[in-house]
Protein backbone atom coordinates (compact mmCIF):
# COMPACT_ATOMS: atom_id res chain seq x y z
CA UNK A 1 0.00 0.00 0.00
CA UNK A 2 1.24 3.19 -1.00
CA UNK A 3 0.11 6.51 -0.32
CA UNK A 4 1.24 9.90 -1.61
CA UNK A 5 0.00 13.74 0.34
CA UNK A 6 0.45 16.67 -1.07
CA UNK A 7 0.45 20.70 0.15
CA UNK A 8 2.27 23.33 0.97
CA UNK A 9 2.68 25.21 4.30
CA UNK A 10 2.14 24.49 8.00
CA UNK A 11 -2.04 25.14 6.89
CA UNK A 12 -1.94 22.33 4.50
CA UNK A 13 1.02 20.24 6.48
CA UNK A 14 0.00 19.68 9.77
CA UNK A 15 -3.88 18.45 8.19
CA UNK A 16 -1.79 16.08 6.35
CA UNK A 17 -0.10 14.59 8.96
CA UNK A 18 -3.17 14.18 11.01
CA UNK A 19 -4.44 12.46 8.75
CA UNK A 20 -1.45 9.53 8.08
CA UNK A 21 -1.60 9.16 11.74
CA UNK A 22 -4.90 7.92 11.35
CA UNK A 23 -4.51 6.05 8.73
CA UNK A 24 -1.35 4.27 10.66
CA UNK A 25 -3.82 3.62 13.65
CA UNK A 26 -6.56 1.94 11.59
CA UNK A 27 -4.24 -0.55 9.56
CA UNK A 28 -2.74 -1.57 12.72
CA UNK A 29 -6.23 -2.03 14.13
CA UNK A 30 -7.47 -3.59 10.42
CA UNK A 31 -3.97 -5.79 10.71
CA UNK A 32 -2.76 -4.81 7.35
CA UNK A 33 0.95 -4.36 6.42
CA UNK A 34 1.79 -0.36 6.92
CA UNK A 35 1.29 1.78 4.24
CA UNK A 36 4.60 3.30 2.19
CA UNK A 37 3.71 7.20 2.66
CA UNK A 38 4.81 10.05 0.35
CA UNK A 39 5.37 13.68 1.19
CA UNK A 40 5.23 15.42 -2.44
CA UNK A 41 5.77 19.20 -2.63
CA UNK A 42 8.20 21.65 -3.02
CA UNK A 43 10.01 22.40 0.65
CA UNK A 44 9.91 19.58 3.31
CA UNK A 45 8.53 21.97 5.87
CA UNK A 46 9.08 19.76 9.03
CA UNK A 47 11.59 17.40 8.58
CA UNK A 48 11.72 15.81 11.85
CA UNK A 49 8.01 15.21 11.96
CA UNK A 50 8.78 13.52 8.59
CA UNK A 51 10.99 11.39 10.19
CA UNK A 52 8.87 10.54 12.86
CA UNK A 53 6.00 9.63 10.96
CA UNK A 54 7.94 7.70 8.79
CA UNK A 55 7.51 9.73 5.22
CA UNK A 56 9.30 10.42 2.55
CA UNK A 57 10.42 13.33 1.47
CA UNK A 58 9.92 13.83 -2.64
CA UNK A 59 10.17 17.75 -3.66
CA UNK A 60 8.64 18.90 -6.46
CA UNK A 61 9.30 21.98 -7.94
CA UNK A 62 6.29 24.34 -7.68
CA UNK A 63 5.27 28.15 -8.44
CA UNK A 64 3.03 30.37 -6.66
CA UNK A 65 -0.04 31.12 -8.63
CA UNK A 66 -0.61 34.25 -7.27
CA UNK A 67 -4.01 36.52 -7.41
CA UNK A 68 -2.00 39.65 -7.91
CA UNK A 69 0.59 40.75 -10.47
CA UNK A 70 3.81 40.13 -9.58
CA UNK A 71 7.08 39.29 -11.54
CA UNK A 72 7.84 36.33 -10.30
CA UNK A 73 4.23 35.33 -11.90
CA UNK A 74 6.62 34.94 -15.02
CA UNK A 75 9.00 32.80 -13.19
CA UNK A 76 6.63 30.60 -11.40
CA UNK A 77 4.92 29.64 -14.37
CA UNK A 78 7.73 28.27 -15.95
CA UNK A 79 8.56 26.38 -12.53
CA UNK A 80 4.87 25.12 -12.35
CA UNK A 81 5.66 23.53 -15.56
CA UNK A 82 9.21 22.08 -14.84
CA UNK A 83 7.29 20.80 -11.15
CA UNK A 84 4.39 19.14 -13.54
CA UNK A 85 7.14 16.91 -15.76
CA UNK A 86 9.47 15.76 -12.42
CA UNK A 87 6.03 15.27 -10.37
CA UNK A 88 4.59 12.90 -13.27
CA UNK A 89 8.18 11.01 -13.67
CA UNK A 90 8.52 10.79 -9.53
CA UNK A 91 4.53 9.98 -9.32
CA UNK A 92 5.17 6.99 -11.81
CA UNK A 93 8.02 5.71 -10.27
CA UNK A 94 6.13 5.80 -6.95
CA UNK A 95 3.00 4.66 -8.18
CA UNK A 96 1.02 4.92 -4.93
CA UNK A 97 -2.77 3.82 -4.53
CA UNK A 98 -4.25 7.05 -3.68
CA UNK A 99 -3.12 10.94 -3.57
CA UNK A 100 -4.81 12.74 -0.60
CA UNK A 101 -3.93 16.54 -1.49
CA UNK A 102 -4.08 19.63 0.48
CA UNK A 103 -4.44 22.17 -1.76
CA UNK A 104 -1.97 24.78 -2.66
CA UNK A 105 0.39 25.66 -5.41
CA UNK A 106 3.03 22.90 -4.10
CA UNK A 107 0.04 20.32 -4.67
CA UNK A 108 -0.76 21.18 -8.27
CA UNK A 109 2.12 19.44 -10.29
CA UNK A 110 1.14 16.48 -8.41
CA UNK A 111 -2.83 16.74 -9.09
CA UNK A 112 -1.60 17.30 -12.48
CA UNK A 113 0.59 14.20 -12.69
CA UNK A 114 -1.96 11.97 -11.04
CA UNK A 115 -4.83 12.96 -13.37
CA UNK A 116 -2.35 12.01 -16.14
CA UNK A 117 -1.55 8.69 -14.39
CA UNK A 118 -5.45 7.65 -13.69
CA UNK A 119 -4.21 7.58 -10.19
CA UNK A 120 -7.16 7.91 -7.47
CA UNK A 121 -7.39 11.11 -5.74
CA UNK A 122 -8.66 12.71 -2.59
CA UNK A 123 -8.84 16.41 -1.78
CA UNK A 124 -9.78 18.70 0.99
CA UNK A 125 -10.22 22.25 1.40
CA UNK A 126 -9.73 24.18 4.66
CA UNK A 127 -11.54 27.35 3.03
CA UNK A 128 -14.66 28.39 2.86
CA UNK A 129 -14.18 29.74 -0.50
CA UNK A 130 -11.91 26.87 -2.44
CA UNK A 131 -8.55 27.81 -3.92
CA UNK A 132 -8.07 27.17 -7.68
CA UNK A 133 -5.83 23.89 -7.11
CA UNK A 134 -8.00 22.52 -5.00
CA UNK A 135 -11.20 23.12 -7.42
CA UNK A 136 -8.86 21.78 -10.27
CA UNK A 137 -8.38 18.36 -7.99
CA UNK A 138 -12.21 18.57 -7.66
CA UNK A 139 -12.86 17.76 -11.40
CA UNK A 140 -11.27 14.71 -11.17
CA UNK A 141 -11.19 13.17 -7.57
CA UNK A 142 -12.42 9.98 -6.19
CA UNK A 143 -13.82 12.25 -3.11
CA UNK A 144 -13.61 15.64 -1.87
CA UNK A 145 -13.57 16.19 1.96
CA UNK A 146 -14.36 20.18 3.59
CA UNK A 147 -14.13 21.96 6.56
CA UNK A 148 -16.42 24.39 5.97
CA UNK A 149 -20.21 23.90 4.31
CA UNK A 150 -19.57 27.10 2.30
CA UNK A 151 -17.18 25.19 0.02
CA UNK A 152 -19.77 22.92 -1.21
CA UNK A 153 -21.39 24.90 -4.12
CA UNK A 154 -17.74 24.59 -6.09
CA UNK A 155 -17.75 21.17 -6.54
CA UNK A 156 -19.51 17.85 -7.64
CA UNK A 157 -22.37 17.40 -4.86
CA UNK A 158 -22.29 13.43 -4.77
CA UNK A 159 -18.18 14.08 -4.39
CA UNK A 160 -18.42 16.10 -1.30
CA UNK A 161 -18.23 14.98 2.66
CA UNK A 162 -18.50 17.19 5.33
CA UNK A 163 -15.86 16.42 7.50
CA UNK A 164 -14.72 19.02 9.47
CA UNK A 165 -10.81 19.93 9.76
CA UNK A 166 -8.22 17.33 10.43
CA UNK A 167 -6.45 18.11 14.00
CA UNK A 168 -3.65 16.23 15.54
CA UNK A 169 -4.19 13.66 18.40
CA UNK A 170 -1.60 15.29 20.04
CA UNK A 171 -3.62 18.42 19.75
CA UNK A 172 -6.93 17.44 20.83
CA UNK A 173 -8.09 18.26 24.04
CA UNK A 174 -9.82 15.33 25.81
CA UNK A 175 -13.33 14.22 25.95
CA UNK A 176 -15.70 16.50 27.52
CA UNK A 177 -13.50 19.47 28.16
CA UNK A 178 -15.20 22.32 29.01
CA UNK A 179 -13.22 25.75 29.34
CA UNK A 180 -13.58 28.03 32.12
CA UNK A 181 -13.38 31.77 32.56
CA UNK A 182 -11.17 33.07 35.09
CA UNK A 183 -8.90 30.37 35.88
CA UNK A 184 -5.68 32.89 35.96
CA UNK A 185 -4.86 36.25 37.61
CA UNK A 186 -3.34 37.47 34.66
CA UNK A 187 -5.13 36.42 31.37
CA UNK A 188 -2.32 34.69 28.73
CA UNK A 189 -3.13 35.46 25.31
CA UNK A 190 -1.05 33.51 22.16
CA UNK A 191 -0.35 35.40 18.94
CA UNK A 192 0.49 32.78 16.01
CA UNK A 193 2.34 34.27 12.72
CA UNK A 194 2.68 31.55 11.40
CA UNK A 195 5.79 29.15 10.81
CA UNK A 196 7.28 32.13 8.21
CA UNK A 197 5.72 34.90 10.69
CA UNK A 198 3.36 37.69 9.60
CA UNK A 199 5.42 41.04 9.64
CA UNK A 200 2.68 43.22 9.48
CA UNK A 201 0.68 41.30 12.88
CA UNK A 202 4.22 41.23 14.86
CA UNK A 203 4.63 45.32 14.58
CA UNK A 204 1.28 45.67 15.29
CA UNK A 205 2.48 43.62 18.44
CA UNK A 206 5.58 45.97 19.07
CA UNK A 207 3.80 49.28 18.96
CA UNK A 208 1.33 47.65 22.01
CA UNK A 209 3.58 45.12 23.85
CA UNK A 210 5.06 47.30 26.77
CA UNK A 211 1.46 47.98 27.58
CA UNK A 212 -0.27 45.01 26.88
CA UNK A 213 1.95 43.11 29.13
CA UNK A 214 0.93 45.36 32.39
CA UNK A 215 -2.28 43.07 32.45
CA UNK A 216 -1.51 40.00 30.15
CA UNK A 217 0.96 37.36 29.77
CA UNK A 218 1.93 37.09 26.37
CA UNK A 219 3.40 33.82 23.98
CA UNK A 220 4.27 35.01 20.88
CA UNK A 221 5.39 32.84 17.72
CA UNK A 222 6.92 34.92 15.39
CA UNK A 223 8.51 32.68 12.62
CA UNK A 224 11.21 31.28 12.35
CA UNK A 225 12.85 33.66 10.03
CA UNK A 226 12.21 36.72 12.21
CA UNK A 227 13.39 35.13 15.51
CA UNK A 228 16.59 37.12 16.10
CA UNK A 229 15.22 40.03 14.86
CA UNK A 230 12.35 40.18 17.36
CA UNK A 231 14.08 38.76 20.15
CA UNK A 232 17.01 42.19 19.69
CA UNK A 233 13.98 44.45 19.32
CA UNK A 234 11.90 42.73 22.53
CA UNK A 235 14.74 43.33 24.39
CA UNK A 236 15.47 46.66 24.05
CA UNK A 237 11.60 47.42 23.79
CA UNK A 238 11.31 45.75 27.59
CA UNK A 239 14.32 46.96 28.70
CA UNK A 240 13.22 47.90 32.61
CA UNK A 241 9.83 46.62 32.02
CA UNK A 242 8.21 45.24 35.11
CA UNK A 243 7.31 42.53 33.38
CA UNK A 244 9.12 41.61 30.92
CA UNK A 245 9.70 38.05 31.65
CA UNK A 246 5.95 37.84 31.05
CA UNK A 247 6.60 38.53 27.48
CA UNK A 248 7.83 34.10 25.61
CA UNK A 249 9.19 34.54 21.97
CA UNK A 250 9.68 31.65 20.10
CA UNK A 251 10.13 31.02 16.23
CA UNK A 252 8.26 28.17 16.32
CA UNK A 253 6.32 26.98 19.12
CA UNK A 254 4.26 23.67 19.99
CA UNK A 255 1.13 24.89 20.53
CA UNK A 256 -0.43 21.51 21.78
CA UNK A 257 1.54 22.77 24.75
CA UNK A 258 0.01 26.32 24.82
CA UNK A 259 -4.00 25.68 24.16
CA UNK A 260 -4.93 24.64 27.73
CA UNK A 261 -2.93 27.46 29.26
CA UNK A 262 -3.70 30.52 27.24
CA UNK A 263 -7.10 32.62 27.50
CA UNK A 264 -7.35 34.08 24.34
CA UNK A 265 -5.67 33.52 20.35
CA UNK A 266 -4.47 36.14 18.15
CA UNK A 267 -4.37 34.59 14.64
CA UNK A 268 -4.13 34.50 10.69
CA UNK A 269 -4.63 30.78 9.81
CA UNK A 270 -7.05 28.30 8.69
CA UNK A 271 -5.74 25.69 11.33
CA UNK A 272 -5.39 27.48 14.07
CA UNK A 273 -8.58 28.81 14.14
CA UNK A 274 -10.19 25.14 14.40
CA UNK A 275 -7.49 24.01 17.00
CA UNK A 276 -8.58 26.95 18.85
CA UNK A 277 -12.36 26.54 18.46
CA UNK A 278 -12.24 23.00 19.29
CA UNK A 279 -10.29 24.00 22.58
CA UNK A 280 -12.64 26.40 23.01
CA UNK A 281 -10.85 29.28 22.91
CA UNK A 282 -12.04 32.89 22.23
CA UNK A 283 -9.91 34.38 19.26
CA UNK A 284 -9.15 37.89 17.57
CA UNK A 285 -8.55 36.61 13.81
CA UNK A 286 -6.25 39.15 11.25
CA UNK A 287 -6.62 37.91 7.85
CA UNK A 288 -4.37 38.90 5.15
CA UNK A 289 -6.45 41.83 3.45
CA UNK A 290 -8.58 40.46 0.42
CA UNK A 291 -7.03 41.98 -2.26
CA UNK A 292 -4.15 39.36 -1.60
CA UNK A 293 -6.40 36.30 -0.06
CA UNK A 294 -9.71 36.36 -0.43
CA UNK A 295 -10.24 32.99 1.52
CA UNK A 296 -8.31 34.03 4.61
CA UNK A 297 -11.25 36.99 4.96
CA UNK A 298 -14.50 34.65 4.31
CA UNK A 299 -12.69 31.95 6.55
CA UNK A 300 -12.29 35.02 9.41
CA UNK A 301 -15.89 36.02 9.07
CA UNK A 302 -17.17 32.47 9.35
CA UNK A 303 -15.26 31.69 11.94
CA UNK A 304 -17.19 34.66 13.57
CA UNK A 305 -20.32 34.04 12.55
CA UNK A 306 -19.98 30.72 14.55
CA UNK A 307 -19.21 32.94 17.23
CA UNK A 308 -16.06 32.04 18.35
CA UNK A 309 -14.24 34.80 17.11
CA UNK A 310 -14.04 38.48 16.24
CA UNK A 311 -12.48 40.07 13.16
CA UNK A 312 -9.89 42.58 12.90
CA UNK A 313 -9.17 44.03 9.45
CA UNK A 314 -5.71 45.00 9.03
CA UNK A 315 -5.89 47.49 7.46
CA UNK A 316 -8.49 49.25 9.42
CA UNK A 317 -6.37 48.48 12.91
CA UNK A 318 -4.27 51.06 15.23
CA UNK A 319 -2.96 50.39 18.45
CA UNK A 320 -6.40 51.46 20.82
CA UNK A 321 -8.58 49.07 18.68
CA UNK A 322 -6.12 46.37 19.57
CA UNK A 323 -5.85 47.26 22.75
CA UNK A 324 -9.91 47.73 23.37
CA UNK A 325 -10.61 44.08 21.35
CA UNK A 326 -8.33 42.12 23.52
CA UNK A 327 -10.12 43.68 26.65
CA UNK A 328 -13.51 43.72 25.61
CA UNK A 329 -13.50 39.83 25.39
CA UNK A 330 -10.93 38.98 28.43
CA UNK A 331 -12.85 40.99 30.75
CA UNK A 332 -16.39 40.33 29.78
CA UNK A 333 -17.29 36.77 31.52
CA UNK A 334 -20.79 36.44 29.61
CA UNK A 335 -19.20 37.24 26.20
CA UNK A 336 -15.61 34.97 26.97
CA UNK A 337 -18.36 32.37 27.87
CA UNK A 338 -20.47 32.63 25.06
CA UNK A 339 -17.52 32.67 22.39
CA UNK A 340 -15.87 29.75 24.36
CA UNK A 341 -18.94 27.89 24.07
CA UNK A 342 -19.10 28.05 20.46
CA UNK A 343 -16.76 26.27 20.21
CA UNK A 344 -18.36 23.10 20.58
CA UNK A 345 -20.28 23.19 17.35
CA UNK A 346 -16.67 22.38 15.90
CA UNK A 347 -16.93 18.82 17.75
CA UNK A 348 -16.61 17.24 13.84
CA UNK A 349 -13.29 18.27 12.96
CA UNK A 350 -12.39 15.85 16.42
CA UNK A 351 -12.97 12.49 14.31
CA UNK A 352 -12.03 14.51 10.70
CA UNK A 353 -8.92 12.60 10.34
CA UNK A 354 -10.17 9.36 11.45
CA UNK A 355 -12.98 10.15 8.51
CA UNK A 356 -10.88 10.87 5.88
CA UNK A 357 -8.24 7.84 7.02
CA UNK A 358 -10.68 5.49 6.69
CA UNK A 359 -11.92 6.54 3.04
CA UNK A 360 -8.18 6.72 1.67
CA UNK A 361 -7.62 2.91 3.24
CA UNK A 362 -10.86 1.97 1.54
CA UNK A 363 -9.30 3.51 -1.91
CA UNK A 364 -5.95 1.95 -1.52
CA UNK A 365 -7.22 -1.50 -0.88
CA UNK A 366 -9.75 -1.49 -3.88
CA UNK A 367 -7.29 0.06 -5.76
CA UNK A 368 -4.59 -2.64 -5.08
CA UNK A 369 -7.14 -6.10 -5.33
């Protein structure tokens, strides 16, 4: 049994591995021989967790196929081409039963390749309005899995299951967990940027740390990339502070660590948001402004339609409205209740992995009698 995944980015990556972890636990449970597993795209992204899960690393070239105009538009569409001829050679050589793709640009040689090969394919989509690789995969796959209902007008409707978003065991909080309001004297908020950080959400962070950390704790992920940077500017920024060893700074930081400790998120992504909902925790979501992703908006918006978070435009934010947001929820017990209790309608995404494991074992074995 072979199995090949396919995305780009820690949105699409950490879904991915959810979902092979699943599939690992129900082929030890089914007592069939472990499946040979695949990591196609264009940067390994974790590498240890790679290792660990026992996946190969297979890069693919791949180019951004951007929404805006851009020279490197020119560039990546000559790499989207070279990715589509190695990912059809590697994909042959491979051979796998099934492709379970992500989505993203990194995923579309791949799609490509597999369509070419007759090669069965799965897809999901984290969005609430689909990205074009990911409607592409849609023409041709074997099933199409969603987190949000709001996809389903895009593609085929006898395709399409409702699953929710995949989330890490390692993640999940346990059965029954019920958040409570008040648990701390000082409130901890997290602020996620991301694995490559979000420069425009971690100065918006500067300009109100000094004085956001007289009342909060604060864990702050800023990417990997801007880690020194921040760390050089934190320091001098908290120089004296009272409490400035209130302030953690990481690159990268494990957030399955985080969830049960924090009172509040301050986020961008797809994933976090359902980690964070199905911990039931309150959130202040910054998408990326639409004119560069239009999904990251309608995927804010649902989120707070749901009710478990509010919406900050960036472009629309200065330091009081920050300031006033993060307040308005923390010290509010009937509204921190009510958000943290919408959080439950996102009970789904708990068994989303074990949902789409299932239907890609089911594929490989029919594929391979």
């Amino acid at each position: 049994m072979k199995i090949v995944i396919t995305g780009a980015g820690g949105g699409h990556f950490y879904p991915l591995i959810a979902v092979v972890e699943s599939i690992r636990k129900q082929v030890f449970i089914q007592k069939i021989v472990q499946p040979e597993v695949f990591f196609f795209s264009d940067k390994p992204y974790d590498e240890k967790l790679l290792f660990e899960q026992q996946i190969s690393f297979i890069e693919i070239p791949a180019g951004k196929l951007r929404v805006y105009s851009s020279f490197e538009t020119i560039t990546d569409f000559f790499k989207t081409i070279q990715g589509c001829i190695v990912a059809l050679f590697k994909l042959y050589s491979v051979y796998p039963d099934v492709v379970f793709a992500k989505g993203g640009y990194a995923s579309f040689p791949t799609l490509v390749a597999a369509r070419i090969l007759s090669i069965p394919v799965v897809v999901h989509e984290s969005d609430t309005i689909p990205g074009r690789t990911t409607v592409f995969g849609g023409n041709f796959a074997a099933r199409i899995a969603l987190s949000y209902p709001e996809a389903a007008p895009f593609f085929p409707k006898e395709k399409i299951a409702l699953t929710g978003q995949p989330i890490r065991d390692s993640i999940l909080p346990k059965d029954g967990y019920i958040r409570e309001y008040g648990k701390r004297e000082r409130p901890a908020i997290m602020i996620l940027c991301g694995s490559q950080g979000s420069q425009r959400v971690n100065e918006m962070i500067l300009r109100i740390l000094p004085e956001l950390l007289t009342k909060y704790d604060v864990v702050h992920q800023v990417g990997t990339l801007n880690l020194e940077e921040m760390k050089k500017i934190t320091s001098e920024l908290l120089h004296g502070h009272e409490f400035k060893n209130h302030y953690f700074v990481d690159g990268f930081i494990d957030v399955s660590l985080f969830y049960p400790k924090v009172d509040l998120l301050i986020t961008r992504g797809s994933s976090a948001m359902f980690e964070a909902a199905i911990w039931q925790l309150p959130m202040i979501v910054i998408p990326i402004p639409e004119t560069i992703s239009r999904d990251q908006c309608s995927n804010a918006y649902a989120m707070a339609g749901r009710g478990v978070a509010s919406v900050l435009e960036e472009n629309n934010i200065g330091n009081t409205v920050i300031l006033s947001e993060i307040s308005r929820i923390l010290e509010d017990e009937e509204l921190y209740t009510k958000m943290s209790k919408s959080g439950l309608k996102f009970e789904s995404s708990r068994d989303a992995s074990n949902v789409i494991g299932r239907e890609l074992v089911r594929i490989c074995l029919s594929h391979s009698s």
